[in-house]
C-alpha atoms as a PDB file:
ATOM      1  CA  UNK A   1     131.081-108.429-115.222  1.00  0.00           C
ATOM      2  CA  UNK A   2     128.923-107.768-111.580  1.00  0.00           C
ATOM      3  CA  UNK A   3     127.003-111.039-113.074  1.00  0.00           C
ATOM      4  CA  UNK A   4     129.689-113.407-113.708  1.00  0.00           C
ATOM      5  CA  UNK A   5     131.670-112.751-110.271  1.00  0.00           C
ATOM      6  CA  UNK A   6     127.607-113.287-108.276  1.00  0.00           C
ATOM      7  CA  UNK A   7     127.872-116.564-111.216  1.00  0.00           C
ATOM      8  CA  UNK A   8     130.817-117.791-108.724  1.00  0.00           C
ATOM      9  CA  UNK A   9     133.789-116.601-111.284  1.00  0.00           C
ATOM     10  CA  UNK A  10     137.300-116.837-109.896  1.00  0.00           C
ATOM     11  CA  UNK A  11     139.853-114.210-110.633  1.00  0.00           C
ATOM     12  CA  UNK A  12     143.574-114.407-110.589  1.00  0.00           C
ATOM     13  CA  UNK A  13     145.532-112.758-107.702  1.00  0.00           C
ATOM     14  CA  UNK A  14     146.437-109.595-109.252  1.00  0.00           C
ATOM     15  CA  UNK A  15     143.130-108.947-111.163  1.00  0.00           C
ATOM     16  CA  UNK A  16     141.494-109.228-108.016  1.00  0.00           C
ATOM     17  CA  UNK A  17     143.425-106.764-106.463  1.00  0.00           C
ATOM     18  CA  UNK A  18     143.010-104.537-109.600  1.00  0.00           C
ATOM     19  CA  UNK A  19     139.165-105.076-109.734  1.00  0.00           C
ATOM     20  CA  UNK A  20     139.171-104.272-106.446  1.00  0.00           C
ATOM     21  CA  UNK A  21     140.469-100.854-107.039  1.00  0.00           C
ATOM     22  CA  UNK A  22     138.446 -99.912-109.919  1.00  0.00           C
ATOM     23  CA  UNK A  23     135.341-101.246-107.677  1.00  0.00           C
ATOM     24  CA  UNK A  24     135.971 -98.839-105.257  1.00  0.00           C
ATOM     25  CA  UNK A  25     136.121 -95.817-107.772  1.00  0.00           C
ATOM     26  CA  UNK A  26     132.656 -97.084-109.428  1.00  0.00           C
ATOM     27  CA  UNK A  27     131.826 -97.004-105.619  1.00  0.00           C
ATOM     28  CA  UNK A  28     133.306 -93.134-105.030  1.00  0.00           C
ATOM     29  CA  UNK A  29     131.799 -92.272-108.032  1.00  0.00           C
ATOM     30  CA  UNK A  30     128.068 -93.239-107.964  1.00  0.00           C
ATOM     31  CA  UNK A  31     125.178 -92.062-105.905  1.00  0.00           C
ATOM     32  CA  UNK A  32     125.944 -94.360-102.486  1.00  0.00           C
ATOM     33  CA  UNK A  33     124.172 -93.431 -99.479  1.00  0.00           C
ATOM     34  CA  UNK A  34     127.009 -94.764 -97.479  1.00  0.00           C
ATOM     35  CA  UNK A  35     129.619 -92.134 -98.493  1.00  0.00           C
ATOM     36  CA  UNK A  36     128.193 -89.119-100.774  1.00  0.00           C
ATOM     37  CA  UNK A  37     124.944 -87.254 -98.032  1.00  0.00           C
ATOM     38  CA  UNK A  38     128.118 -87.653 -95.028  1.00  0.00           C
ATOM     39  CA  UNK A  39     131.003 -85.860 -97.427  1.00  0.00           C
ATOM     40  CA  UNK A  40     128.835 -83.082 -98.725  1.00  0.00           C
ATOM     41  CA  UNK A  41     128.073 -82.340 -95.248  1.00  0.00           C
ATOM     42  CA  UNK A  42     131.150 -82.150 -93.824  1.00  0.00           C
ATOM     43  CA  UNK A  43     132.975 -80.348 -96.566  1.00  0.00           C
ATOM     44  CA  UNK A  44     130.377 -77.347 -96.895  1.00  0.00           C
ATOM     45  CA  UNK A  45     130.803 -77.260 -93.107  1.00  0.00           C
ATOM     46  CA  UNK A  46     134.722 -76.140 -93.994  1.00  0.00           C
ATOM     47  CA  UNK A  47     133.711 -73.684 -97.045  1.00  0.00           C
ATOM     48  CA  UNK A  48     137.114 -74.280 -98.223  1.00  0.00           C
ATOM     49  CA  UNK A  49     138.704 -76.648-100.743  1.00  0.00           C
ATOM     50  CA  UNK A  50     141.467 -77.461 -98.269  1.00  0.00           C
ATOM     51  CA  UNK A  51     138.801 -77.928 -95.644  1.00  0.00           C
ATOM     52  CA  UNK A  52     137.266 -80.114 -97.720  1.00  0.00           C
ATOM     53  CA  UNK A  53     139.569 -82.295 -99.026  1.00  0.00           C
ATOM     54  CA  UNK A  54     140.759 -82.879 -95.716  1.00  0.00           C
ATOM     55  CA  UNK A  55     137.605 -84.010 -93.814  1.00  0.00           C
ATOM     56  CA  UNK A  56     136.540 -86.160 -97.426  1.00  0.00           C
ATOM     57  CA  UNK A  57     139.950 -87.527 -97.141  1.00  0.00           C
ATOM     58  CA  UNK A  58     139.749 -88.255 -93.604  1.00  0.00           C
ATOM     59  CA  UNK A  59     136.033 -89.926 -93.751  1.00  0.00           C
ATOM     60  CA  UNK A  60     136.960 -92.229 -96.720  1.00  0.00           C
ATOM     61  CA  UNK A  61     140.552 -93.361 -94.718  1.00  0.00           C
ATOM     62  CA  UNK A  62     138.729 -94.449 -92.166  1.00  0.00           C
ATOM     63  CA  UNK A  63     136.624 -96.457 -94.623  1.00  0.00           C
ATOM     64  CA  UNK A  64     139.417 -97.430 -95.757  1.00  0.00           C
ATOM     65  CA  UNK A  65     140.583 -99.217 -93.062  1.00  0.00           C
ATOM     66  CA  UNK A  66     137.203-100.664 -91.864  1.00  0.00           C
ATOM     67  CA  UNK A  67     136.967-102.191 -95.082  1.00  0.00           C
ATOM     68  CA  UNK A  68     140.259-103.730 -95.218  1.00  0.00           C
ATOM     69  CA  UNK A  69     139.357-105.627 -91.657  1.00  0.00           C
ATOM     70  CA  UNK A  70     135.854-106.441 -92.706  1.00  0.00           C
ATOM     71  CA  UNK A  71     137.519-107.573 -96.047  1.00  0.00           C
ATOM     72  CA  UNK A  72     140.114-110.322 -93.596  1.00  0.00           C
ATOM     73  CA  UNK A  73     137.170-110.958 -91.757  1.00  0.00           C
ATOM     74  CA  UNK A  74     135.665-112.746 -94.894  1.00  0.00           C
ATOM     75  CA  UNK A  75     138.444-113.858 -95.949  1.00  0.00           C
ATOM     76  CA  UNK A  76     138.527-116.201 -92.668  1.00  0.00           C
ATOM     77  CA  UNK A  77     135.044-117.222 -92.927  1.00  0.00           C
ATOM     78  CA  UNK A  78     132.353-114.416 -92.168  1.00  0.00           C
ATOM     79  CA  UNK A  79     131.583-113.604 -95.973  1.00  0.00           C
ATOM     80  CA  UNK A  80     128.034-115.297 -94.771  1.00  0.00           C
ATOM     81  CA  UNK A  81     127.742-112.247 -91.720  1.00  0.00           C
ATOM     82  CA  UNK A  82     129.083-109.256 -93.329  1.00  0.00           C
ATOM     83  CA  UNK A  83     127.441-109.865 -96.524  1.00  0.00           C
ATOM     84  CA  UNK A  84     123.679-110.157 -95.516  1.00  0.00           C
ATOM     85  CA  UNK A  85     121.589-106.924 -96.040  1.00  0.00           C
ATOM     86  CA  UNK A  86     119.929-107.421 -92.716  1.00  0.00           C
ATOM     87  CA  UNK A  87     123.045-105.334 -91.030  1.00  0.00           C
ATOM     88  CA  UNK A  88     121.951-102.179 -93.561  1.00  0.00           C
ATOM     89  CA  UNK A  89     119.139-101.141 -91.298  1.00  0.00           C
ATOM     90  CA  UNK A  90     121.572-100.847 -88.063  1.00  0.00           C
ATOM     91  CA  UNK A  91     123.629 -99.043 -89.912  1.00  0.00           C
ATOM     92  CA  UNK A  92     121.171 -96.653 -91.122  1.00  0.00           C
ATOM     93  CA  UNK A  93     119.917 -96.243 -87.710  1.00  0.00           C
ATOM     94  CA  UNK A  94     123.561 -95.783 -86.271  1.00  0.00           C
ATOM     95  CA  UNK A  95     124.882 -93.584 -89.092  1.00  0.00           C
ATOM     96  CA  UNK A  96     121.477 -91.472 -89.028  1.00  0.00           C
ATOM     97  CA  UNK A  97     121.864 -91.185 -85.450  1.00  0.00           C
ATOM     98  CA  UNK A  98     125.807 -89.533 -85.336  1.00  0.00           C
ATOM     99  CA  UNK A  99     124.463 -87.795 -88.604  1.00  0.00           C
ATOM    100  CA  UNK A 100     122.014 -85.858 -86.199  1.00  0.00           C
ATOM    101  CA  UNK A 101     123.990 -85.136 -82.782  1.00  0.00           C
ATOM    102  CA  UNK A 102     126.654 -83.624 -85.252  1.00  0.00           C
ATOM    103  CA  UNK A 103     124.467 -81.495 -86.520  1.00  0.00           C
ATOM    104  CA  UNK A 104     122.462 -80.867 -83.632  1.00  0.00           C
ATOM    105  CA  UNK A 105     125.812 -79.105 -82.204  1.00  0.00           C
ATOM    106  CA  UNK A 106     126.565 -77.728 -85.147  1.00  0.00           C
ATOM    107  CA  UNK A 107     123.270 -75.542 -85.026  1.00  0.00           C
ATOM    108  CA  UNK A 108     123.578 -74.637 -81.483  1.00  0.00           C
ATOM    109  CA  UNK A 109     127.384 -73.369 -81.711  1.00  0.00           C
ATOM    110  CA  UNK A 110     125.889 -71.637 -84.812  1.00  0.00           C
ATOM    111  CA  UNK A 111     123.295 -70.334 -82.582  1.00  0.00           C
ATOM    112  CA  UNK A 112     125.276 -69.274 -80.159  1.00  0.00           C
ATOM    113  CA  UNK A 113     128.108 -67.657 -81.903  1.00  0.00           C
ATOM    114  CA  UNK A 114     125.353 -65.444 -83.989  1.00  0.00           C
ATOM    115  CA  UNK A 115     123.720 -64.383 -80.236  1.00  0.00           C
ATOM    116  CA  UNK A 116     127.284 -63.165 -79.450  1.00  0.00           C
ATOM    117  CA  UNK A 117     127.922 -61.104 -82.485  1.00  0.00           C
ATOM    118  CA  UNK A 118     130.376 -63.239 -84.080  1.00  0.00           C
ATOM    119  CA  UNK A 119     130.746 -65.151 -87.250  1.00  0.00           C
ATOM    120  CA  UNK A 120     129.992 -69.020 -86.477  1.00  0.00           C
ATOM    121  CA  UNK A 121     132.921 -71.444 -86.652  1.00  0.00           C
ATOM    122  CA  UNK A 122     132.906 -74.154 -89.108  1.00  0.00           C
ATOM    123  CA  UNK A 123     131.837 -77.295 -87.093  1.00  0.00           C
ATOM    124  CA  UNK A 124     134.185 -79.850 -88.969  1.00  0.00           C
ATOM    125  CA  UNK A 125     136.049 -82.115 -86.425  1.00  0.00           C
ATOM    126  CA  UNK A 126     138.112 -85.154 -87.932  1.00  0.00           C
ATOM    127  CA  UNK A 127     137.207 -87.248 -85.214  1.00  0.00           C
ATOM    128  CA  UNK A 128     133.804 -87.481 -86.733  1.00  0.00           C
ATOM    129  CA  UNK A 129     134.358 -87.626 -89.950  1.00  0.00           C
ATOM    130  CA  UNK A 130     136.515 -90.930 -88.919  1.00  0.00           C
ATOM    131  CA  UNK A 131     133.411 -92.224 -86.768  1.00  0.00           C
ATOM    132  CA  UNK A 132     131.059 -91.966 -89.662  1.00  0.00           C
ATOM    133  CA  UNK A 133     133.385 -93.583 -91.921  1.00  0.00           C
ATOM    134  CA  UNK A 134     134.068 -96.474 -89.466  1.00  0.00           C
ATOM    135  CA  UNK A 135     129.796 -96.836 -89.180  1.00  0.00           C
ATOM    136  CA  UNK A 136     129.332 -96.425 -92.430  1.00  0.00           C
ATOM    137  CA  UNK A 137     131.738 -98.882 -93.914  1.00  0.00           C
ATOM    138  CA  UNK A 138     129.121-101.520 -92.383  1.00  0.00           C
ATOM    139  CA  UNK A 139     126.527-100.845 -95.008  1.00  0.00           C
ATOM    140  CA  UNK A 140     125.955-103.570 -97.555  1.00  0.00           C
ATOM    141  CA  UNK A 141     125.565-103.238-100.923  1.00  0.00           C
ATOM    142  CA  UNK A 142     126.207-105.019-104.382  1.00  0.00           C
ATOM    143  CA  UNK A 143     129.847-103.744-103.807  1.00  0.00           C
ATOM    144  CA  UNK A 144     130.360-105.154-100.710  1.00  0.00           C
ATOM    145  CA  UNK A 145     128.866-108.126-101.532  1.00  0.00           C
ATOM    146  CA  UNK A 146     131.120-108.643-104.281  1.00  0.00           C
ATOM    147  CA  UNK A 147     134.033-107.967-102.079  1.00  0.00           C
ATOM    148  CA  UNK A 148     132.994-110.374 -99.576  1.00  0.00           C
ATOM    149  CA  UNK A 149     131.912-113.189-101.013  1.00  0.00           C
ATOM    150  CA  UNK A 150     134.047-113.066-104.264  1.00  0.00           C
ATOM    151  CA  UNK A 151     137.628-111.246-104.108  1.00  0.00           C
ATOM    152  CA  UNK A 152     138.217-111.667-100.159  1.00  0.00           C
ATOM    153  CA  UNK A 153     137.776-115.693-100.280  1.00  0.00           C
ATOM    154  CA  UNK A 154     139.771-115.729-103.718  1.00  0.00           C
ATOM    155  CA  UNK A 155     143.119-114.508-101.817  1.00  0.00           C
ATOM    156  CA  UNK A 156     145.816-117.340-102.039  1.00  0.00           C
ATOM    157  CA  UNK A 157     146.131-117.249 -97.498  1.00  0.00           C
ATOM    158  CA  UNK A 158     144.819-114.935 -94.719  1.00  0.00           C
ATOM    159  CA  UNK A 159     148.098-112.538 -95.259  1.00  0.00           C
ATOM    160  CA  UNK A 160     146.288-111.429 -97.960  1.00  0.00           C
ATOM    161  CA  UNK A 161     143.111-111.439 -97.415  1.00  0.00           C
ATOM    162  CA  UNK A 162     142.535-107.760 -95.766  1.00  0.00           C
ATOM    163  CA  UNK A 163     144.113-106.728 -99.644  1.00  0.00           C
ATOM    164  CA  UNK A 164     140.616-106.475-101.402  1.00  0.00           C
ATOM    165  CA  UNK A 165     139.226-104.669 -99.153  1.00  0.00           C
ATOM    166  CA  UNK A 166     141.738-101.775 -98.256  1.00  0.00           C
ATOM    167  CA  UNK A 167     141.935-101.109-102.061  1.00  0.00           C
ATOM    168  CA  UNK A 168     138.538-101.381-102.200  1.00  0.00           C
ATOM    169  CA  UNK A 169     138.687 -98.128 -99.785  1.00  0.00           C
ATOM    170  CA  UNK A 170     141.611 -96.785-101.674  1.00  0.00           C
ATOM    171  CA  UNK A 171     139.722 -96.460-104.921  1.00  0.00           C
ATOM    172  CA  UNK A 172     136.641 -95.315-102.985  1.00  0.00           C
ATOM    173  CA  UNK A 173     139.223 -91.895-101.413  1.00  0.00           C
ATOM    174  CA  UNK A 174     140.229 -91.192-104.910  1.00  0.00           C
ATOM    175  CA  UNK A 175     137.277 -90.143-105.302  1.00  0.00           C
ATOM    176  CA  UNK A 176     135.649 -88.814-102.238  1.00  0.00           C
ATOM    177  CA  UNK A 177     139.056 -86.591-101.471  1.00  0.00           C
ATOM    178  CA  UNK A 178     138.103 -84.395-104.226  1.00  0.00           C
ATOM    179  CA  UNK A 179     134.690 -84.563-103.944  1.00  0.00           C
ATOM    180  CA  UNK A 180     135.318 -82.839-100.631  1.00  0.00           C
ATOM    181  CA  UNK A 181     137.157 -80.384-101.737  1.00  0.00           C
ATOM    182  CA  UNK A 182     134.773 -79.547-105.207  1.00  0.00           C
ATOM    183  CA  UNK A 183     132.262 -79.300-102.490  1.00  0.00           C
ATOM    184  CA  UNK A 184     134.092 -76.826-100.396  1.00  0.00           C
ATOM    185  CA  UNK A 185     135.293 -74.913-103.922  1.00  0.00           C
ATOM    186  CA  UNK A 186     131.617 -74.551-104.387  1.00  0.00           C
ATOM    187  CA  UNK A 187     131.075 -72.730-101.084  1.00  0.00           C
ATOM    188  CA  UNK A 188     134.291 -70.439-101.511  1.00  0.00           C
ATOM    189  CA  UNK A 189     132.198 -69.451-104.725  1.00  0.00           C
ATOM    190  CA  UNK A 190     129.248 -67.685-103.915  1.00  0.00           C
ATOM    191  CA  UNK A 191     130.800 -64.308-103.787  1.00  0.00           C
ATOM    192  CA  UNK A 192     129.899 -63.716-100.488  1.00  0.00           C
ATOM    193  CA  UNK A 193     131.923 -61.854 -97.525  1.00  0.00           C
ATOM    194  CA  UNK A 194     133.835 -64.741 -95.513  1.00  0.00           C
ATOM    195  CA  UNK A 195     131.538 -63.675 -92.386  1.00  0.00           C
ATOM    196  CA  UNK A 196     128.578 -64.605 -94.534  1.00  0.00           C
ATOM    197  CA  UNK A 197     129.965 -67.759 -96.110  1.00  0.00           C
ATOM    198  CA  UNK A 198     131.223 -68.944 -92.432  1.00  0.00           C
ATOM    199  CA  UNK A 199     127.289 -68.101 -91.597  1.00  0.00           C
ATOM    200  CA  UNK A 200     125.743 -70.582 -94.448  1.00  0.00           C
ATOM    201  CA  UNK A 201     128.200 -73.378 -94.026  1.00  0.00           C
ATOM    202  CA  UNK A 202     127.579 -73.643 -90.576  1.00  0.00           C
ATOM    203  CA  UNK A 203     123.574 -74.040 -90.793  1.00  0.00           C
ATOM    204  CA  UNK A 204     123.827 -75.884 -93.835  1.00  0.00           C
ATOM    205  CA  UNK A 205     126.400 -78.280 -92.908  1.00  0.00           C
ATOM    206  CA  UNK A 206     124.246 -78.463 -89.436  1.00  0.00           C
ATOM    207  CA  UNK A 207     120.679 -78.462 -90.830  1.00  0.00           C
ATOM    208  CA  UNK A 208     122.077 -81.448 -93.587  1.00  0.00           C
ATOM    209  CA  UNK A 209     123.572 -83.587 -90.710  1.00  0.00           C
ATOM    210  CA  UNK A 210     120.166 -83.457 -88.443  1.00  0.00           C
ATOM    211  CA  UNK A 211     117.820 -83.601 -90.874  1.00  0.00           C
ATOM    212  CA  UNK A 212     119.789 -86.012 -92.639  1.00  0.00           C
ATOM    213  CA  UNK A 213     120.582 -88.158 -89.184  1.00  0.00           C
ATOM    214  CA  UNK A 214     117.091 -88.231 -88.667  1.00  0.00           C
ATOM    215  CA  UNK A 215     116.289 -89.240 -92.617  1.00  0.00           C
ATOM    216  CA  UNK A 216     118.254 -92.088 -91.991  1.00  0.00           C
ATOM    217  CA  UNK A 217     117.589 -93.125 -88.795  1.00  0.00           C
ATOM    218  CA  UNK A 218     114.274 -93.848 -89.492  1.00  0.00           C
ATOM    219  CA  UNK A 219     114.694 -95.352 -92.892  1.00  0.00           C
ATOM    220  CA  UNK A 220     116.768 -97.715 -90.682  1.00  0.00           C
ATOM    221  CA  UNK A 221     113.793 -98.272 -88.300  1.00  0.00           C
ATOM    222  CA  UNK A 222     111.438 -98.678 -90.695  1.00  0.00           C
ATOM    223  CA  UNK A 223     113.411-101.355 -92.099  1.00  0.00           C
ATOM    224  CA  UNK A 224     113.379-103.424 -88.972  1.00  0.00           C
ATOM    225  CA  UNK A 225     109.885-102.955 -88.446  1.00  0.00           C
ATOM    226  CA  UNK A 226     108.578-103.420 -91.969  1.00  0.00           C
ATOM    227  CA  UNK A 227     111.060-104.236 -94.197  1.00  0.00           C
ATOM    228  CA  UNK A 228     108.905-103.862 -97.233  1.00  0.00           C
ATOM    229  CA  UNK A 229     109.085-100.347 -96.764  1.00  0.00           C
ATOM    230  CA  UNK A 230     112.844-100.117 -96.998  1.00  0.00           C
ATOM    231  CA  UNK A 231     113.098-103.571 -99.470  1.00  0.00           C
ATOM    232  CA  UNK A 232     111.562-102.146-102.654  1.00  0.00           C
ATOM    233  CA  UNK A 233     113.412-101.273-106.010  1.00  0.00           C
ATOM    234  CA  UNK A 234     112.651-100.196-109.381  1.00  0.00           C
ATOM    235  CA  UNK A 235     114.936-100.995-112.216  1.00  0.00           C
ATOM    236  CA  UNK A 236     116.491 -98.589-114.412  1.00  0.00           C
ATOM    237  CA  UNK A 237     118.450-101.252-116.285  1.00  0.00           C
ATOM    238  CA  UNK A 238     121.296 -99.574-115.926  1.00  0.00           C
ATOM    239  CA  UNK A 239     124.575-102.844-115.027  1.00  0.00           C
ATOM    240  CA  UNK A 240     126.076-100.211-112.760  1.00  0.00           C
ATOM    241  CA  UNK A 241     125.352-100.764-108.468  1.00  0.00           C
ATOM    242  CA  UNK A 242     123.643 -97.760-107.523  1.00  0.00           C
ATOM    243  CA  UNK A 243     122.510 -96.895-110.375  1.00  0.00           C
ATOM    244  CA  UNK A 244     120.817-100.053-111.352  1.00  0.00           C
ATOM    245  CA  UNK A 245     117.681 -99.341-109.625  1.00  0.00           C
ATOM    246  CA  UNK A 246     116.041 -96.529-107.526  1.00  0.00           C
ATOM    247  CA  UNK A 247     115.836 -97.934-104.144  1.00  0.00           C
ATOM    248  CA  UNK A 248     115.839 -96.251-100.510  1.00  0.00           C
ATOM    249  CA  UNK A 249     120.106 -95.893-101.071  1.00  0.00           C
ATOM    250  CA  UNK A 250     118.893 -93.059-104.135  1.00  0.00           C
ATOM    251  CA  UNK A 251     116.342 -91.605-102.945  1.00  0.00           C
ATOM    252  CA  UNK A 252     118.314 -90.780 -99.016  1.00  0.00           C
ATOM    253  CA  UNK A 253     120.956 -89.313-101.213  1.00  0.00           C
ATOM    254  CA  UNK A 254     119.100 -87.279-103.257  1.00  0.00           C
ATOM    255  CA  UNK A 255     116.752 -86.215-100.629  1.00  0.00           C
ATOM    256  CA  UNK A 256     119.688 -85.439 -98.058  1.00  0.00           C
ATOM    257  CA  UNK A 257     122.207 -83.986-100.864  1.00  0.00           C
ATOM    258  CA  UNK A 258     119.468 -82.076-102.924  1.00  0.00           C
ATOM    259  CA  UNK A 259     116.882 -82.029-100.701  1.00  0.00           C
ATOM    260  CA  UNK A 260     118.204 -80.827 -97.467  1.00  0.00           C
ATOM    261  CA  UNK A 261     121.842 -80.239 -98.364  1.00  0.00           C
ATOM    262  CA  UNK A 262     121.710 -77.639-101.242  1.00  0.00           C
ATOM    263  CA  UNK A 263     117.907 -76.198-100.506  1.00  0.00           C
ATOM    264  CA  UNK A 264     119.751 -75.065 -97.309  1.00  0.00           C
ATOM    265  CA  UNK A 265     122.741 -73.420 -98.967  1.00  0.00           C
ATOM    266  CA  UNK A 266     120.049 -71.728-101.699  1.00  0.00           C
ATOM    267  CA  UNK A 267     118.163 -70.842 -98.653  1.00  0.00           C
ATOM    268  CA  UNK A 268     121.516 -69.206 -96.912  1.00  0.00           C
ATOM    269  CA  UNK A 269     122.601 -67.451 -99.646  1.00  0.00           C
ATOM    270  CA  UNK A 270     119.317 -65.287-100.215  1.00  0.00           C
ATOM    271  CA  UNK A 271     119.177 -64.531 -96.300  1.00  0.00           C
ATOM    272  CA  UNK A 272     122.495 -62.971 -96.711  1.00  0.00           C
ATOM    273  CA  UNK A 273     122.165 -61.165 -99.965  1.00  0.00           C
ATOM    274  CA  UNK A 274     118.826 -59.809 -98.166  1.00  0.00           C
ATOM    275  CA  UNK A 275     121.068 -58.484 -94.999  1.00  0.00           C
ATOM    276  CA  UNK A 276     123.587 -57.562 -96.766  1.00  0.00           C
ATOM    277  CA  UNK A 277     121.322 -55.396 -98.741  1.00  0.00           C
ATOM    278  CA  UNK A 278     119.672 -53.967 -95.885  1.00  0.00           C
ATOM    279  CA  UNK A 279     122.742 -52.301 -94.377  1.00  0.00           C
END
């Protein structure tokens, strides 16, 4: 199907639209740099499933909505601009870089609420979930390319053109909502007192977002100044985007998810089972 839309394959109206949709949920669904490392941080940040949901909700509107402008942007005539993987790196760099100064005050607020005496406060603001999900709707991929250069241009006037796109989004929410809030399930579950629960979400939400930031900042640099070191791929032969190949996209998620993100919960967890022990 991914082949025969690249072949130049024209779809009606309304399968458009409904590819679209179903695009965007293969999107939500697989391992995309662009949306999975910035939703697991922000919803173990919350340690609730309401908490969650809200900020994965909130990061894949604003996606949303980027999309659906980028999307009447091609429609008009810039399929050529927002379709080349040269913008990628940027957006690494830019995404890496709010990834860090989140979680650079994340960590100090942690800091500084522990020096006081009190539990930290979840550092979860939707503002930035909506930044990061404005930045990162920039990233290019096989999905976006299909959405730029195939179901944007196929929309009968520019009224319609923004359509693709925004359900694009749509189906991508449908998916990251929940994820949000599984992720946030998953902190409320480590049968922990809330004090020491508040105390691993906020380092491990912090130490995923700086680490992270900085993981992707300079995959982004190193892309500009060497591309070859960001351009590589190895094929799993696998007809699914993002899961076609293992490629810089993978291996950021899996080292910021798995890597940084859950190491730092595992770590959490046994430094409060050991002080809770102790006293």
């Amino acid at each position: 199907m991914f082949s025969s839309l690249h072949s130049g394959a024209v779809l009606p109206f309304g399968l458009s639209l409904a590819f679209a949709l179903l695009l965007g949920v293969v999107h939500g669904i697989t391992p995309d740099e662009h949306t999975w490392p910035i939703t697991f941080s922000y919803a173990i940040g919350t340690y609730s499933v309401r908490g969650g949901l809200i900020v994965g909700g909130i990061f894949a509107l604003a996606f949303t909505l980027q999309r659906a402008v980028l999307s009447e942007l091609a429609y008009l005539g810039l399929s050529r601009v927002l379709s080349s993987p040269a913008i990628n790196n940027p957006v690494y760099i830019a995404v890496g870089s709010a990834m860090a100064i989140a979680g650079y005050i994340a960590l100090r607020r942690a800091r500084e609420h522990h020096a006081a005496g009190g539990p930290p406060r979840p550092f979860v603001t939707p503002q930035m979930a909506a930044l990061h999900g404005v930045i990162a709707g920039f990233g290019v991929g096989a999905y976006a390319l299909v959405l730029y250069t195939v179901l944007a241009p196929s929309m009968p006037g520019p009224a319609f053109g923004f359509l693709p796109g925004l359900l694009f989004g749509i189906g991508t929410l449908i998916i990251q909502a929940p994820a949000g809030a599984l992720f946030g399930y998953y902190m409320r579950r480590l049968h922990l007192p809330d004090r020491s629960i508040q105390s691993i979400a906020a380092r491990s939400a912090g130490e995923t977002l700086y680490f992270g930031g900085f993981a992707f900042a300079l995959a982004g640099l190193a892309g500009v100044l060497w591309p070859a070191a960001v351009n590589w791929s190895l094929p799993t032969h696998i007809a699914i985007p993002n899961l076609d190949s293992i490629n810089i996209g993978l291996v950021l998620v899996i080292f910021v998810v798995l890597g940084i993100g859950l190491t730092s919960v595992a770590r959490g967890v046994r430094r409060e089972r050991a002080l809770l022990q102790r006293s």
